[in-house]
Protein backbone atom coordinates (compact mmCIF):
# COMPACT_ATOMS: atom_id res chain seq x y z
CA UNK A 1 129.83 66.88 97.02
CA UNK A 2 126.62 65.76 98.35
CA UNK A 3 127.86 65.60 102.15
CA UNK A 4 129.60 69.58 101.92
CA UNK A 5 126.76 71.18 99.82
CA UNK A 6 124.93 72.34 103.02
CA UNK A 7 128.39 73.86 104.12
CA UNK A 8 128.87 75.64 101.18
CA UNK A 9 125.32 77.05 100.88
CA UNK A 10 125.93 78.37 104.34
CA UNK A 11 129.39 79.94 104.12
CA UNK A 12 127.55 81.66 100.69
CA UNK A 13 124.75 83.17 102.42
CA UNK A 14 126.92 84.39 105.39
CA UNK A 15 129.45 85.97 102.24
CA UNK A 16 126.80 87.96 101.05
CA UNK A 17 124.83 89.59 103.82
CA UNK A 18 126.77 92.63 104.29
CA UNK A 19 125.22 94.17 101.38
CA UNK A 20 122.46 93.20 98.68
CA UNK A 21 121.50 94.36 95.63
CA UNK A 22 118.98 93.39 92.70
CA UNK A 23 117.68 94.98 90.03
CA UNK A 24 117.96 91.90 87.22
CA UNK A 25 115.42 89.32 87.23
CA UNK A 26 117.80 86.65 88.92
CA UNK A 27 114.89 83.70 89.13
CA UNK A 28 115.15 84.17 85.32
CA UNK A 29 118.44 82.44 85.24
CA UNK A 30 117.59 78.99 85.40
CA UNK A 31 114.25 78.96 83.17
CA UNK A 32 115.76 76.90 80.19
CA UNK A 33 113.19 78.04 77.69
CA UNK A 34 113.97 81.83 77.64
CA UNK A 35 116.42 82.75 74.61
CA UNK A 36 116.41 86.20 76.73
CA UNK A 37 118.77 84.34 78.91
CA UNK A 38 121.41 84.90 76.71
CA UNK A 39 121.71 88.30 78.38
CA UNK A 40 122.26 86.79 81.81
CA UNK A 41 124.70 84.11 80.07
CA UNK A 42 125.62 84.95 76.74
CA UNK A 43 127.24 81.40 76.47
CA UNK A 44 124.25 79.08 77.47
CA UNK A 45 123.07 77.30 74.18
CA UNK A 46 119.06 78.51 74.04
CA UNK A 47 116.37 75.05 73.88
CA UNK A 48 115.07 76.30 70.13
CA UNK A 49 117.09 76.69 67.04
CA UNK A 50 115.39 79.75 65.97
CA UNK A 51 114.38 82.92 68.44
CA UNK A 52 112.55 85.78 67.10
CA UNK A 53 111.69 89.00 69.22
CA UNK A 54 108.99 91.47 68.73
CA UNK A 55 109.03 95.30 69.47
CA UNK A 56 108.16 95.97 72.67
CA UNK A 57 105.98 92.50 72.75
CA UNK A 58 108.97 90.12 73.24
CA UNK A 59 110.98 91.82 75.88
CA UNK A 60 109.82 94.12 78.42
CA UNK A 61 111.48 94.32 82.25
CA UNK A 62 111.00 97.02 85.58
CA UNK A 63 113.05 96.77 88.50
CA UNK A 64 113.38 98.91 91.87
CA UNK A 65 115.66 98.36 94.80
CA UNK A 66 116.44 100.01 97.85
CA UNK A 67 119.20 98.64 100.02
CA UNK A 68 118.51 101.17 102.67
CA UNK A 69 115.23 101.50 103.78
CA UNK A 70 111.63 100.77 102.91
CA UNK A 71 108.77 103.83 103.16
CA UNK A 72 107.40 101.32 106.20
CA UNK A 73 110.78 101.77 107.84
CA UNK A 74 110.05 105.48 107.91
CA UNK A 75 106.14 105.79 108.25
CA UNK A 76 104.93 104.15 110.87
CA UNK A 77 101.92 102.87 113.17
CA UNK A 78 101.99 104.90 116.67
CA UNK A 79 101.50 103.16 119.49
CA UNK A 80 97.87 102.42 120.86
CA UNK A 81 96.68 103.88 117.86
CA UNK A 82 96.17 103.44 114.19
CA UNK A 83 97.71 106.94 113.06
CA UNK A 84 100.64 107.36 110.98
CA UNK A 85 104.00 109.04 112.40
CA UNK A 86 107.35 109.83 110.34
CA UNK A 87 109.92 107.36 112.94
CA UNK A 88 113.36 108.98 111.56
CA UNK A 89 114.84 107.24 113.54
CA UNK A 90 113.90 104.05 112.82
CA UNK A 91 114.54 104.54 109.01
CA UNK A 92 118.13 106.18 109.95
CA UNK A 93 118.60 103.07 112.33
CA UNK A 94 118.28 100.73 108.73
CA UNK A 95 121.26 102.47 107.06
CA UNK A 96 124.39 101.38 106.58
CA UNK A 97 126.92 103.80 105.84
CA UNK A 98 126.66 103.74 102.13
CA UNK A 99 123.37 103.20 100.58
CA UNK A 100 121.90 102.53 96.88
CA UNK A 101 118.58 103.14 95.23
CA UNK A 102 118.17 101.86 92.05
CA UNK A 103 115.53 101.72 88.56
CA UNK A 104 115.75 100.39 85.96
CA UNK A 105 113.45 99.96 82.42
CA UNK A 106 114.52 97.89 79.48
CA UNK A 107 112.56 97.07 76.61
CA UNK A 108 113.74 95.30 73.38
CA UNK A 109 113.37 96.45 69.88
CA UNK A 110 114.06 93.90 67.55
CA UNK A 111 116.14 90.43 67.75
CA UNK A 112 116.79 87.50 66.09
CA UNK A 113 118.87 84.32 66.99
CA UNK A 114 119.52 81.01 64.77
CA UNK A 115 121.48 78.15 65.46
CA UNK A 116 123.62 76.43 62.69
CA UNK A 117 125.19 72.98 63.25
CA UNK A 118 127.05 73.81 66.72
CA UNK A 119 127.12 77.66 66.69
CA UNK A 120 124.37 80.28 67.78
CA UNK A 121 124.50 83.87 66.36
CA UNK A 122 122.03 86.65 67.34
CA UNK A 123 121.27 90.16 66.10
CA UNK A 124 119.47 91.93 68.89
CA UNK A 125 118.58 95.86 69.65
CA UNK A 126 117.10 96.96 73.41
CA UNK A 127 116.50 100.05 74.70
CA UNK A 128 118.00 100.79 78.27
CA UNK A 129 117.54 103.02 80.93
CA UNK A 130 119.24 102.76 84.72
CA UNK A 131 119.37 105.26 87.85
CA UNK A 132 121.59 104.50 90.16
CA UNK A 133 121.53 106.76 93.09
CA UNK A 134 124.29 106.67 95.74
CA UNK A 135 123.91 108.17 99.44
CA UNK A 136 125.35 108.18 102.95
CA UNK A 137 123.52 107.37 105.69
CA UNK A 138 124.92 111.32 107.00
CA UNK A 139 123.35 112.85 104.50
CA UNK A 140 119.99 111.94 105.69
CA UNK A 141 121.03 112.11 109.06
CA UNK A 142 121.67 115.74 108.52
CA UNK A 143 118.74 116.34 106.41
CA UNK A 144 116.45 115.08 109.08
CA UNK A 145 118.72 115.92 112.55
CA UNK A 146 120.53 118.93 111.70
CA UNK A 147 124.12 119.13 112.72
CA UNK A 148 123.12 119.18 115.86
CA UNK A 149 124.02 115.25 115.59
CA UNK A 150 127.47 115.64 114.72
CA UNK A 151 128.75 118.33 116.81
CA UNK A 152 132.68 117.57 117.35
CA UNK A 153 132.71 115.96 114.44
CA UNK A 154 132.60 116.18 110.50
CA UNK A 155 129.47 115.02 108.40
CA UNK A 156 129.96 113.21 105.09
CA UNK A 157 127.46 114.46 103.04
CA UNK A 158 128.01 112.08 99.72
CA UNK A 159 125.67 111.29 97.10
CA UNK A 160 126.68 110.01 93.52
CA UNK A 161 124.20 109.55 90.67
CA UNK A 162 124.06 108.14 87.10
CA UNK A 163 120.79 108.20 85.57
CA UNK A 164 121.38 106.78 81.95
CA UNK A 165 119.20 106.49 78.70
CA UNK A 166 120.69 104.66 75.88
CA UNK A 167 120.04 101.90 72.44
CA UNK A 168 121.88 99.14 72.35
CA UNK A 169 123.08 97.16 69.75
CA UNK A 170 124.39 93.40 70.18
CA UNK A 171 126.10 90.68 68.20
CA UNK A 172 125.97 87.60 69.69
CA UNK A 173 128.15 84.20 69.55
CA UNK A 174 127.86 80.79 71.00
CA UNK A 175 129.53 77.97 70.45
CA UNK A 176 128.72 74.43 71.99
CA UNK A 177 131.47 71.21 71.95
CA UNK A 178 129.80 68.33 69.81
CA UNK A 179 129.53 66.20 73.58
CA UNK A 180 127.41 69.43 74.62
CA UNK A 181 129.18 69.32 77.96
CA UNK A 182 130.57 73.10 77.18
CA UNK A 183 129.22 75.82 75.42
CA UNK A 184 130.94 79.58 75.87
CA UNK A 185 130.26 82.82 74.08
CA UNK A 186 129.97 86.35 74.43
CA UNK A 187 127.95 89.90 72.60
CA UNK A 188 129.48 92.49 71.53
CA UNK A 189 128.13 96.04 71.97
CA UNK A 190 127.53 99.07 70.24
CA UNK A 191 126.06 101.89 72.44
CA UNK A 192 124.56 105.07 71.56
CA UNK A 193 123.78 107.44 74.34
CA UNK A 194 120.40 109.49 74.63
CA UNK A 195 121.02 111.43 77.85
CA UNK A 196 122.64 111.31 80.89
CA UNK A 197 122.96 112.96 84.90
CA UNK A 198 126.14 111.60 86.08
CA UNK A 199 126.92 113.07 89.37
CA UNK A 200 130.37 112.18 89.74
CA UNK A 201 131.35 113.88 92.68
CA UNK A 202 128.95 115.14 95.03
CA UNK A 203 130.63 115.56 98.54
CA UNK A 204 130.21 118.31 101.33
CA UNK A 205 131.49 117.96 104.40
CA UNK A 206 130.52 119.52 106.90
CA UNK A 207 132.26 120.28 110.60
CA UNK A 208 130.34 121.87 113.82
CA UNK A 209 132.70 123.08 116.29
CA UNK A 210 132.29 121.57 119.85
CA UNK A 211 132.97 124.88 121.43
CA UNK A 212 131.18 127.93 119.63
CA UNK A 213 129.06 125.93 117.35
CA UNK A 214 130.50 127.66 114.22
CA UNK A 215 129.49 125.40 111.06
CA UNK A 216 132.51 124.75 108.65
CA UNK A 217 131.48 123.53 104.72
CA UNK A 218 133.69 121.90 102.24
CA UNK A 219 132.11 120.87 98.84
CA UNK A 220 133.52 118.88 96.27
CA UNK A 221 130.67 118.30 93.51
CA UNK A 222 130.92 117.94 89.57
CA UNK A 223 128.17 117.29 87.85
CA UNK A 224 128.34 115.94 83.85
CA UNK A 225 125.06 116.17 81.61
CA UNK A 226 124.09 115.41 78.55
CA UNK A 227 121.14 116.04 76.29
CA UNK A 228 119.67 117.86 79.58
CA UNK A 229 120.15 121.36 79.69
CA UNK A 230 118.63 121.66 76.51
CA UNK A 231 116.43 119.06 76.15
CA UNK A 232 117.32 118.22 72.93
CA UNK A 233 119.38 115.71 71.44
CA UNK A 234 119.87 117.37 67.79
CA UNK A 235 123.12 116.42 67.29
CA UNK A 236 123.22 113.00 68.31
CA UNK A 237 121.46 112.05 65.18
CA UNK A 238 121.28 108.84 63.48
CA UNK A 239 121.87 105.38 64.45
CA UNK A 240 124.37 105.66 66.56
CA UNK A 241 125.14 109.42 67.13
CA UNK A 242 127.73 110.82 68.90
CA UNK A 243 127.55 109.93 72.24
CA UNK A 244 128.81 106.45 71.22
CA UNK A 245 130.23 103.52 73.55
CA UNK A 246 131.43 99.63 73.21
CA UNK A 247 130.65 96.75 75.69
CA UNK A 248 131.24 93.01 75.72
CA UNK A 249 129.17 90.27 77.41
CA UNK A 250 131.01 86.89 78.13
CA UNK A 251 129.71 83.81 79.37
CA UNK A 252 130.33 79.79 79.84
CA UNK A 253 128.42 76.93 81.09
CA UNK A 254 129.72 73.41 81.63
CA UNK A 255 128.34 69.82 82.50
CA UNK A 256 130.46 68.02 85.07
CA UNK A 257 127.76 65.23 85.34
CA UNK A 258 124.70 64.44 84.25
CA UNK A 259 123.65 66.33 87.47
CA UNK A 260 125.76 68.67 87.64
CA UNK A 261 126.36 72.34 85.60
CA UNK A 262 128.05 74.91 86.51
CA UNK A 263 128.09 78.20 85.02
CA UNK A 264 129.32 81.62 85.17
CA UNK A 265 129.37 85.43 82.76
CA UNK A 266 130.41 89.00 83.33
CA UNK A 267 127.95 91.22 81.30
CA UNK A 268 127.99 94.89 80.61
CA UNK A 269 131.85 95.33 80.55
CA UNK A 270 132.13 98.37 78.74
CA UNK A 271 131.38 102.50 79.03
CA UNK A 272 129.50 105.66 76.72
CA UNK A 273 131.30 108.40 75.91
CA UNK A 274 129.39 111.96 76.00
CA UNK A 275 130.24 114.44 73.76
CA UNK A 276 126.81 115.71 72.29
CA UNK A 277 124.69 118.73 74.15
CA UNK A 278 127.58 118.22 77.32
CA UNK A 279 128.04 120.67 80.43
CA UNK A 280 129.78 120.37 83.20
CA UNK A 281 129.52 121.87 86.84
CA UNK A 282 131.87 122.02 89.18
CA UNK A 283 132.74 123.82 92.59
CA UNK A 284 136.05 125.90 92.78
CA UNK A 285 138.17 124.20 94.69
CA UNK A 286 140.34 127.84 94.82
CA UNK A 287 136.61 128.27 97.39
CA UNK A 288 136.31 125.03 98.64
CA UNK A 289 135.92 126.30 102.46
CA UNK A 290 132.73 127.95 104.07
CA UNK A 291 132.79 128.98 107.70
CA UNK A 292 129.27 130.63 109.42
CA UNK A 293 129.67 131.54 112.56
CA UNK A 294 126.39 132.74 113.17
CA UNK A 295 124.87 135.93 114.18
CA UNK A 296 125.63 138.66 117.12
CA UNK A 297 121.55 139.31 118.07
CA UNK A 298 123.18 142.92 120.01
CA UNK A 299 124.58 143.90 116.84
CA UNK A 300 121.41 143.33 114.27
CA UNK A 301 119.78 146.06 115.44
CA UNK A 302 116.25 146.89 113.31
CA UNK A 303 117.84 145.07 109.95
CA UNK A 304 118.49 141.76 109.60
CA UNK A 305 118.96 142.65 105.57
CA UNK A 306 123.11 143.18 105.94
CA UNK A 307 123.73 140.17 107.38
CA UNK A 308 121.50 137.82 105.13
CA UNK A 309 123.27 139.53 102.11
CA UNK A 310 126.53 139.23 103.73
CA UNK A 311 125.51 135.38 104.27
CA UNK A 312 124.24 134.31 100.51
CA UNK A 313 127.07 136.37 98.79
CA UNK A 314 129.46 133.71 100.52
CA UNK A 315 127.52 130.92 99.86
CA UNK A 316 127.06 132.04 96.02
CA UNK A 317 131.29 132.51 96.40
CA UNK A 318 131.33 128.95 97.51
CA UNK A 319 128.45 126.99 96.39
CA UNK A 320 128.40 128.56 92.79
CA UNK A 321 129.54 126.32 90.17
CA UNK A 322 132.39 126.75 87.28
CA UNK A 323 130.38 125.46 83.83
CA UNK A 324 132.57 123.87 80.60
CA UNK A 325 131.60 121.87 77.94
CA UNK A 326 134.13 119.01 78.28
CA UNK A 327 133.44 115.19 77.03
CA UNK A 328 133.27 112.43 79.37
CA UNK A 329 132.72 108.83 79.90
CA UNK A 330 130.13 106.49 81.88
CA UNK A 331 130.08 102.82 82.70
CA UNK A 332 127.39 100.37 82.38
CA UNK A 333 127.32 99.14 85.60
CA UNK A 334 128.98 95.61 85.16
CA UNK A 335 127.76 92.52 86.42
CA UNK A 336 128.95 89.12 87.45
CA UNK A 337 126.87 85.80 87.62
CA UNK A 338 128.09 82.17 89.29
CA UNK A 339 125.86 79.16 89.22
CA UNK A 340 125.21 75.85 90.20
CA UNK A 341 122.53 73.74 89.00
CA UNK A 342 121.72 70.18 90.40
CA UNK A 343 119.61 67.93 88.45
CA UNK A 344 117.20 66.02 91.04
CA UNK A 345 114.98 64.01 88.99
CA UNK A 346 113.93 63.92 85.47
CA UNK A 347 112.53 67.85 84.65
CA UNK A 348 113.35 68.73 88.18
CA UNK A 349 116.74 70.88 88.83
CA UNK A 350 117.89 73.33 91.86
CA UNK A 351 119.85 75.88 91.56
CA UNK A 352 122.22 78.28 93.09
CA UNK A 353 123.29 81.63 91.67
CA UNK A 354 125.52 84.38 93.38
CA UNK A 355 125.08 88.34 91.54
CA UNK A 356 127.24 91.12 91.90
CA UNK A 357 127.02 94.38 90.05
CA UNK A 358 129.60 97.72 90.17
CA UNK A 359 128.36 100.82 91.03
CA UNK A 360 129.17 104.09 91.39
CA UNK A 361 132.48 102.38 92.54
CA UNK A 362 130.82 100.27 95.06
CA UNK A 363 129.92 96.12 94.72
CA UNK A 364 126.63 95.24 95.62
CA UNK A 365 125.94 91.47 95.73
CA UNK A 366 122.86 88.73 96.22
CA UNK A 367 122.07 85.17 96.39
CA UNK A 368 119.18 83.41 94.52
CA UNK A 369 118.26 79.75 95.39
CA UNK A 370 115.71 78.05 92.74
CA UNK A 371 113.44 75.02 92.06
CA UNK A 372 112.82 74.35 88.81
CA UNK A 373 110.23 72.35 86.73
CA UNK A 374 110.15 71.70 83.13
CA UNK A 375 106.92 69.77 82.00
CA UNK A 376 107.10 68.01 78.42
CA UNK A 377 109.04 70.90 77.16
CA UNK A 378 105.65 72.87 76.85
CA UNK A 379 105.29 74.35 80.60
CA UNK A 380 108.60 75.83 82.89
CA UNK A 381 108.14 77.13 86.08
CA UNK A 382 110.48 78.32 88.80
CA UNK A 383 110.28 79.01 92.69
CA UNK A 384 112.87 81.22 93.88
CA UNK A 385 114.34 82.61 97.59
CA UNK A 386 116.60 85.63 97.42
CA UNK A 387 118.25 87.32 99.74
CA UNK A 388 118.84 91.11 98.72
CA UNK A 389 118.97 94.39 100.48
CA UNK A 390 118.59 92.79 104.01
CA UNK A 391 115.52 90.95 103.43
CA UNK A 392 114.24 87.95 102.16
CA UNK A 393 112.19 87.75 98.94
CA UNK A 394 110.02 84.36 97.03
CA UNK A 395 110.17 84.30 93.30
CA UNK A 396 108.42 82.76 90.81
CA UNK A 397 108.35 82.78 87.13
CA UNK A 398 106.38 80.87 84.05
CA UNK A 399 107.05 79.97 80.77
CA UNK A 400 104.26 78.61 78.68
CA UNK A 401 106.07 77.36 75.39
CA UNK A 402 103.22 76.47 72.66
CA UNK A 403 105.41 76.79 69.98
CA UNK A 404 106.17 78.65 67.87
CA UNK A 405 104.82 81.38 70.31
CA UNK A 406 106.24 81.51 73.70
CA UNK A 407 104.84 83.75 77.18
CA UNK A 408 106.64 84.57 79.86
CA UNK A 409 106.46 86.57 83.33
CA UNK A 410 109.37 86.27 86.20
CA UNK A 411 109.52 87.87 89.35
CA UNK A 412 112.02 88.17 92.07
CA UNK A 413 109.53 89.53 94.76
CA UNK A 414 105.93 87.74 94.64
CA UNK A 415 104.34 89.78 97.24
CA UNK A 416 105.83 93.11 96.47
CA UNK A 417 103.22 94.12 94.70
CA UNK A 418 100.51 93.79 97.27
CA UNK A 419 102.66 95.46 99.66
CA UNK A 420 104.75 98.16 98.15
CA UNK A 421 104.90 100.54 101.40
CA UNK A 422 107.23 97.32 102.49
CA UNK A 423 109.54 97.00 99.00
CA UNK A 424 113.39 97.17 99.28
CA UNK A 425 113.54 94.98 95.84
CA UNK A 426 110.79 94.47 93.42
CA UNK A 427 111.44 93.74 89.61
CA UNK A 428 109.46 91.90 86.77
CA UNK A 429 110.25 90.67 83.37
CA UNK A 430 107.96 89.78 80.51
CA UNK A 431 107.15 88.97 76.94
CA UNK A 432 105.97 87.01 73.71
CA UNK A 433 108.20 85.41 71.59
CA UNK A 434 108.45 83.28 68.56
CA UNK A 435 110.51 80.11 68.80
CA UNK A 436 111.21 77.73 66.54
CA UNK A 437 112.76 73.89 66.51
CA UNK A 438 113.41 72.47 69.76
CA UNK A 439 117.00 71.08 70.06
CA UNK A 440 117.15 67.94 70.87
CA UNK A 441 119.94 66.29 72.87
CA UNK A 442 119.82 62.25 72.68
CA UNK A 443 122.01 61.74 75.83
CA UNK A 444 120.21 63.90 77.81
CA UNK A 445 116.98 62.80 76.75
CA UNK A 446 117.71 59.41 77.81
């Protein structure tokens, strides 16, 4: 194991570089202290027998990330000199063909966790909100270029959003084998929906003939909403309202060795459906086709009034979307975790975690390798590389556990913060808890 573990790291890192993507907290994984990691792994066993979270206090996380390009990519230095410039095409040159910009902000209400002889059950409530933005890399080629690059040939203007506010509500299970080699569980969710954008299709395609230059559009867009239009959300009232939804978190971890622990979860299996304050907009497809062919100067005479009329009644005919009121439904954006952790000497682990996360029917992944350093149970602290979104990022994140209260902070991206013009992926996660009752485990202990 020792001899191919080298070999594997490699083959990993090469796996995931086509695309990266982060918007969890992924150094967070491996600091044993946190009961919040039960939402990374809902089927770790947490270190204390009894969690408590505060409003707001306990659990409180922000994450951005770009896999396209940064705002340096785009704004930069000009040569000889120490003016700005917009370089388009060095941010275009970043691009792949599909891009994502995430955010995210998650905050917890209320939780609770206790563990009775072998089992752990926890009550928890968070409050969630995600954008997930979807664009080609022709869409901002147009945008900046014109179609002037893509004459002969069709642009792909896509762009798919889901910009999601939502409570959650979680029951939570874990179960641990009396040798405490495996312990597996899972949460069960109960969603209720605030408001949500959920661009579902938002495609125009556009074609500039080779020979006259004509410009040919084809839009397909739909647009859901919720709670939006109106800016009210009257009749999703109480608990749970009507814009419910279910999800299910499942996770495992198991000790091959003393050393050795692997583990693995898929969280936020599970979707909302909208039915409160909905509208829907959607182009025709009966006028899905758009053709200018531009303007005969000899013929304009002293008006230029006709033709501009003549121009935006056919892009209202086209462009102009068909509104209903129908329900629909959203995912959560689910996510997959896979770790190995290596015990190196006594309070001293490494690990290895892979992430991958669905969205807007694309998978995003990243890698996470961690140091990890637990002093007399009272002090944990972590030291991460990542490699997301094309670059590489240090972590680091702290756990000062002076029981019963507990402080955290945990960051993917160190320097992000001092250089923010530079960001592709930034996120941080923090808190106060109360824990109670340290397990003990005799074999491990010895």
């Amino acid at each position: 194991m020792k001899k191919n573990l080298p070999l594997l790291i490699i083959i990993l890192l090469l796996a995931t570089k086509q695309k990266g993507y982060s918007q969890e907290v992924l150094t967070q994984y491996y600091i044993k202290s946190l009961s919040e990691n039960d939402f990374l792994n809902p089927g770790r066993m947490p270190e204390t027998k009894i969690n408590i979270s505060l409003p707001v206090l306990s659990s409180t996380s922000f994450g951005y990330s770009n896999s396209g390009f940064a705002i340096s990519d785009l704004i930069t230095k000009k040569a000889n000199s120490d003016s700005m410039e917009f370089n388009t095409n060095n941010m275009l040159s970043k691009l792949s063909t599909n891009n994502l910009m995430s955010l995210g902000f998650n905050t917890e209400i209320l939780g609770v966790g206790i563990k009775i002889k072998q089992n752990y059950y926890s009550l928890n409530a968070r409050f969630r909100n995600d954008v997930n933005l979807s664009y080609s890399k022709d869409m901002l080629t147009f945008i900046f270029k014109g179609n002037s690059a893509f004459v002969g040939q069709k642009a792909d203007l896509n762009m798919r959003l889901n910009a999601t506010s939502y409570a959650e509500y979680s029951l939570g299970f874990i179960h641990s084998t009396t040798d405490n080699k495996l312990s597996y569980g899972g949460h069960l969710k109960i969603l209720s929906g605030i408001a949500n954008v959920n661009l579902k299709r938002g495609n125009i395609g556009i074609y500039t003939d080779s020979n006259n230059y004509s410009i040919t559009a084809t839009p397909n867009i739909l647009i859901n909403t919720s709670a939006i239009d109106t800016g009210s959300n009257n009749n999703n009232s109480g608990l749970f309202g009507q814009n419910s939804g279910l999800a299910i978190d499942l996770g495992a971890s198991y000790k091959i060795s003393d050393k050795l622990t692997v583990s693995g979860s898929i969280t936020d299996l599970g979707y909302i459906n909208w039915k409160s304050n909905v509208n829907n907009y959607q182009t025709d497809p009966k006028n899905s086709n758009f053709t200018f062919n531009g303007f005969d100067i000899n013929k304009i005479g002293t008006s230029f009034r006709p033709y501009r009329d003549s121009l935006t009644d056919s892009l209202k005919h086209v462009f102009e979307p068909v509104k209903s009121a129908n329900s629909y439904k959203t995912g959560l954006g689910t996510k997959i975790y896979a770790g190995v952790n290596y015990t190196l000497a006594k309070g001293l682990d490494a690990g290895l975690l892979l992430y991958g996360k669905f969205v807007n029917d694309y998978f995003y992944s990243g890698l996470t390798l961690s140091l990890n350093e637990e002093l007399n149970h009272i002090l944990n602290v972590s030291a991460s590389f990542s490699r997301v979104n094309k670059t590489s990022n240090v972590g680091f994140g702290l756990s000062l556990n002076l029981l019963p209260i507990q402080i955290y902070v945990v960051t993917d991206n160190v320097f992000s913060f001092g250089k923010i013009d530079e960001v592709k992926n930034t996120n941080v996660h923090f808190g106060l808890n109360l824990a109670i009752g340290r397990i003990h485990n005799e074999k491990i202990e010895k």
